[in-house]
Protein backbone atom coordinates (compact mmCIF):
# COMPACT_ATOMS: atom_id res chain seq x y z
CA UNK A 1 0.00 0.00 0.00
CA UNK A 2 1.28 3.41 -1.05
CA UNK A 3 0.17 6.11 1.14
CA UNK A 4 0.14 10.11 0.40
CA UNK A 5 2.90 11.19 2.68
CA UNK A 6 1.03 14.14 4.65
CA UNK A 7 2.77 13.40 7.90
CA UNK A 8 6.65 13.90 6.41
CA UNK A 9 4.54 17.11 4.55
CA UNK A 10 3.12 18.82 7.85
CA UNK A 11 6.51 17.69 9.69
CA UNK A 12 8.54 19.92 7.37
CA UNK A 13 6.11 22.58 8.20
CA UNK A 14 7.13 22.12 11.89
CA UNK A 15 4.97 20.10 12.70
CA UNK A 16 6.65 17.67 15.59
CA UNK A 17 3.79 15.34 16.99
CA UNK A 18 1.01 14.23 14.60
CA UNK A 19 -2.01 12.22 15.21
CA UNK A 20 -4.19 9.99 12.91
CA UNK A 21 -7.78 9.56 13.58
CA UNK A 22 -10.62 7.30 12.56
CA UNK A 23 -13.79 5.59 13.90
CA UNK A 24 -15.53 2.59 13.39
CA UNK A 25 -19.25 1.80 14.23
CA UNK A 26 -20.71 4.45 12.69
CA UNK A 27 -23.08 2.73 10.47
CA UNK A 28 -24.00 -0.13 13.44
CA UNK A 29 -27.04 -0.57 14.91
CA UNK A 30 -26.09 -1.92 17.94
CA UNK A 31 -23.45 -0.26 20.53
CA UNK A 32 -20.63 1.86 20.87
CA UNK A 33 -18.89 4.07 18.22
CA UNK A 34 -15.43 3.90 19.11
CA UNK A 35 -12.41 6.16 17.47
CA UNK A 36 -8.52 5.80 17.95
CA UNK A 37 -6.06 8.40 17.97
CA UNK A 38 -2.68 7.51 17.13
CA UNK A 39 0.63 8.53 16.62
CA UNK A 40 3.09 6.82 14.88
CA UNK A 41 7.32 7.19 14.49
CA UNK A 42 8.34 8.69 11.73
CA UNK A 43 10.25 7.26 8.90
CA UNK A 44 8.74 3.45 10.14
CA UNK A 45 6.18 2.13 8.34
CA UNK A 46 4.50 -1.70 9.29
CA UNK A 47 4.08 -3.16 6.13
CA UNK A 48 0.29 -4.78 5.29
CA UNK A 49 -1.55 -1.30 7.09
CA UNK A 50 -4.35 -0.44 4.53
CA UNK A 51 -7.97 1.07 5.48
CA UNK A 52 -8.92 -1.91 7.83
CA UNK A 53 -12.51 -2.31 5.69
CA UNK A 54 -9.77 -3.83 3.29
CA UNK A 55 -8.36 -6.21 5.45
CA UNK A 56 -8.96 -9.64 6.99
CA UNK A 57 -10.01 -9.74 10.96
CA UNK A 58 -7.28 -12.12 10.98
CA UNK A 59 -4.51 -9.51 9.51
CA UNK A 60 -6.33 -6.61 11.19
CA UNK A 61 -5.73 -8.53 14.45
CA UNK A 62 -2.00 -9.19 13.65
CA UNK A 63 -1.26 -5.61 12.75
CA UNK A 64 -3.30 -4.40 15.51
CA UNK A 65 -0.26 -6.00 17.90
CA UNK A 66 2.66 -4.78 15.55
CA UNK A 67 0.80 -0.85 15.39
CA UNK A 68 0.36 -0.93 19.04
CA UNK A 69 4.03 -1.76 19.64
CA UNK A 70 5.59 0.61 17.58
CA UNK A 71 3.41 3.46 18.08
CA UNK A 72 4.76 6.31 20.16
CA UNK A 73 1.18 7.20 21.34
CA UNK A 74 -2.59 5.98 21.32
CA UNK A 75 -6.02 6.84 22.80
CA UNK A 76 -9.21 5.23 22.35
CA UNK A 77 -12.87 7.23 22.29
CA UNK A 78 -16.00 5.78 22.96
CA UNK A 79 -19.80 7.02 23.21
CA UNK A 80 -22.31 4.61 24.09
CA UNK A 81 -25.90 3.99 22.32
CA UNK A 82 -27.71 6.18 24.70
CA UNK A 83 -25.76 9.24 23.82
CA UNK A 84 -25.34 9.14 20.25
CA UNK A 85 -29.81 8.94 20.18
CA UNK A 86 -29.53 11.79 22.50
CA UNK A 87 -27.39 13.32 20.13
CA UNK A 88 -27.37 11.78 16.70
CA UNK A 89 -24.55 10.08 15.61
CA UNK A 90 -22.18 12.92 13.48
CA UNK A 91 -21.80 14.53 16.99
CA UNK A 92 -21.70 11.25 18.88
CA UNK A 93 -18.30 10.65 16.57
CA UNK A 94 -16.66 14.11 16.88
CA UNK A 95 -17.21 13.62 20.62
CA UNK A 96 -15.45 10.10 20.48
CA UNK A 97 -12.48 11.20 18.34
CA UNK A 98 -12.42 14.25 20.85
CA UNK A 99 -12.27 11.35 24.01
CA UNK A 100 -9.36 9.48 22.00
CA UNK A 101 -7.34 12.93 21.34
CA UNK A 102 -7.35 13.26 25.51
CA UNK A 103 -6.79 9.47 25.95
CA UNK A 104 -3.55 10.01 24.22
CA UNK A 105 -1.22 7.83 26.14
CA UNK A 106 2.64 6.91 25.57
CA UNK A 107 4.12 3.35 26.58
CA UNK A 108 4.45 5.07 30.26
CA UNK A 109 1.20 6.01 30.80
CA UNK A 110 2.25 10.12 30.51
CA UNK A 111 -0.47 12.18 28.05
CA UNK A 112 0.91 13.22 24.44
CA UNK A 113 -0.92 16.61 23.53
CA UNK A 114 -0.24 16.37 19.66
CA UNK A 115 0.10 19.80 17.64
CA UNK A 116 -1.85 18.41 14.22
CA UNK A 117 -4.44 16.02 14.00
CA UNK A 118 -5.10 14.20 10.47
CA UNK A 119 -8.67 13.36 10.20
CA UNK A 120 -10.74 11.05 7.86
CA UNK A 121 -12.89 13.05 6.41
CA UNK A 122 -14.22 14.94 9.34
CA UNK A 123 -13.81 18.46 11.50
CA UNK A 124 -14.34 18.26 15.15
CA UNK A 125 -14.15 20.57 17.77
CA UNK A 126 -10.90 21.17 19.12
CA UNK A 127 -8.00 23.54 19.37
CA UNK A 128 -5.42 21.71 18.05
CA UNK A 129 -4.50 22.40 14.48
CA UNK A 130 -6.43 19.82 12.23
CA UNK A 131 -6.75 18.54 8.93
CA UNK A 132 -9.75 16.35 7.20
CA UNK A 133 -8.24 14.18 4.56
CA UNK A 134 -10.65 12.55 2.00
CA UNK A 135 -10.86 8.62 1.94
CA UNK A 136 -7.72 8.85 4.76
CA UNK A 137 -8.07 5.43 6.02
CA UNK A 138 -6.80 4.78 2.29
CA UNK A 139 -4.62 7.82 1.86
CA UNK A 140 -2.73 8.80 4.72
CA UNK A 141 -0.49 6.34 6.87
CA UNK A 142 -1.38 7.69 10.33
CA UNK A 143 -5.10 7.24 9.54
CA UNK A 144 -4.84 3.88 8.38
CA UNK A 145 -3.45 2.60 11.71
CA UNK A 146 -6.11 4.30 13.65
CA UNK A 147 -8.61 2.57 11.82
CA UNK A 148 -7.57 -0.92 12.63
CA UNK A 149 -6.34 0.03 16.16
CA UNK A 150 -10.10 1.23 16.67
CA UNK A 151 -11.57 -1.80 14.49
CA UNK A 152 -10.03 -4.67 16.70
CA UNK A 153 -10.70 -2.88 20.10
CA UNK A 154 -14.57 -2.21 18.48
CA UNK A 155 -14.40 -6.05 17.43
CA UNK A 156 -13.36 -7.27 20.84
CA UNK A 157 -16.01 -5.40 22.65
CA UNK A 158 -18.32 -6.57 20.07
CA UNK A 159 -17.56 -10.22 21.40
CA UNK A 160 -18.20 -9.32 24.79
CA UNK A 161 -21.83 -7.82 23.80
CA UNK A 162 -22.48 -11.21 22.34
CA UNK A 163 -22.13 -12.91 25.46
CA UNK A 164 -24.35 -9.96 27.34
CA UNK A 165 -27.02 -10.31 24.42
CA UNK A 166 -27.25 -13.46 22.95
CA UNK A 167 -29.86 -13.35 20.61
CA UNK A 168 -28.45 -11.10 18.20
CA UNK A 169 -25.35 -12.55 16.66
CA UNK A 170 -23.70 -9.48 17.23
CA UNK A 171 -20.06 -11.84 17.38
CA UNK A 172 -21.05 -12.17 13.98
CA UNK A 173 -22.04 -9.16 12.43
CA UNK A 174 -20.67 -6.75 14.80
CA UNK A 175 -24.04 -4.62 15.64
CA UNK A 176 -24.57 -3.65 11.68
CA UNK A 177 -27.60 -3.88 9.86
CA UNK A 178 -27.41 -7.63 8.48
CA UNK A 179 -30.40 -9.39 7.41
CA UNK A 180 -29.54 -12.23 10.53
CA UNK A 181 -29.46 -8.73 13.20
CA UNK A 182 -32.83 -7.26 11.58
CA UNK A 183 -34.48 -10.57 11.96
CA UNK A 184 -33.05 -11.22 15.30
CA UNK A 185 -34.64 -7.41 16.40
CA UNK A 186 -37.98 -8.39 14.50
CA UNK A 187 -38.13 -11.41 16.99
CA UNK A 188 -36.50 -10.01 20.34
CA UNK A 189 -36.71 -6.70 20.17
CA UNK A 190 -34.54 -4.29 20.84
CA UNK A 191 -31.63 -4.69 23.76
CA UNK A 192 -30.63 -1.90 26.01
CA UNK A 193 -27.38 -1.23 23.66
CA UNK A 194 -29.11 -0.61 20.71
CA UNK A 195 -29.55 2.34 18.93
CA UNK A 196 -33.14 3.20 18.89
CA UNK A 197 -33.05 6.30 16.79
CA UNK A 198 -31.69 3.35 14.26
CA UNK A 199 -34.26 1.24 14.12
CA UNK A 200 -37.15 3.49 12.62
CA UNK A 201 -37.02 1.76 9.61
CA UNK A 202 -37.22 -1.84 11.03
CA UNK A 203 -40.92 -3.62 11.21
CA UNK A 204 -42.34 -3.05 14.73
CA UNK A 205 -41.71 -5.97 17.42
């Protein structure tokens, strides 16, 4: 994968610690919308990191490990159901990516405040110089990694719903809109994690 290089751009600008952000979720039903914020070394690059809609669970999982080990900081974001139908979910997803910019964390546990964030696609709310990228999971580096970083961890919890709320197959289809999950919601109803302000278009239970 050949990525634009806007972090070695915006670092020759002065630039010194740059973030990538993404989300995942967005589109679900069911549960959380999660974002990572990440920043990566520069000049090291894992090979196989692509936009994680692109890539196997199995080599988002193993690129999940190397990213997380070579990173020099991440955060993770996360607004629950409840929230984004009290808000709608556009603001739900600035407010996660805003979480995962103040989660920042380097391998000691000390906060990173970075000076740019690069953003797919989106403008949030924050003080820190940003920059919305088109298609960025595909285009920029830093980007990419935060959208497999927030993937997995989205995935994992999506494993642990399962167990909470069986009768969905969430393990399966991860809380989007499947034909198994609308079925499921026909029959059950809906749980206490999903997103209400979804469902409108969903036969009544």
């Amino acid at each position: 994968m050949i990525f634009n290089n806007y972090e070695d751009y915006f670092l020759k600008e002065g630039y010194k610690s740059i973030a990538g952000i993404d989300e995942v979720g967005r589109g679900c039903l069911f549960g959380d919308v999660v974002a990572c914020a990440i920043i990566m070394p520069r000049g090291e690059f894992i090979e196989g990191v692509n936009d994680s809609k692109k890539l196997t669970a199995r080599k988002r999982e193993m690129l999940y490990d190397k990213i997380l080990k070579s990173c020099v900081a991440v955060g993770i974001g996360r607004v629950n159901s409840e929230k984004i139908d009290e808000v709608n979910i556009k603001v739900a997803t600035h407010i996660a990516m805003r979480i995962a910019i103040e989660n920042l964390r380097d391998k000691d546990g000390k906060k990173v405040i970075p000076d740019l964030v690069l953003i797919d696609a989106e403008t949030i709310d924050t003080k820190i110089f940003q920059q919305a990228i088109l298609k960025g999971d595909e285009n920029c580096y830093s980007i990419a990694c935060a959208s497999i970083v927030a993937k997995v961890y989205r995935d994992s919890l999506c494993n642990r719903w399962a167990i909470k709320y069986p009768n969905y197959g969430i393990e399966r289809h991860k809380g989007y809109g499947t034909k198994y999950h609308r079925e499921a919601l026909k029959h059950y109803g809906p749980s206490p994690m999903h997103r209400k302000t979804f469902l409108k278009n969903i036969s009544k239970w």
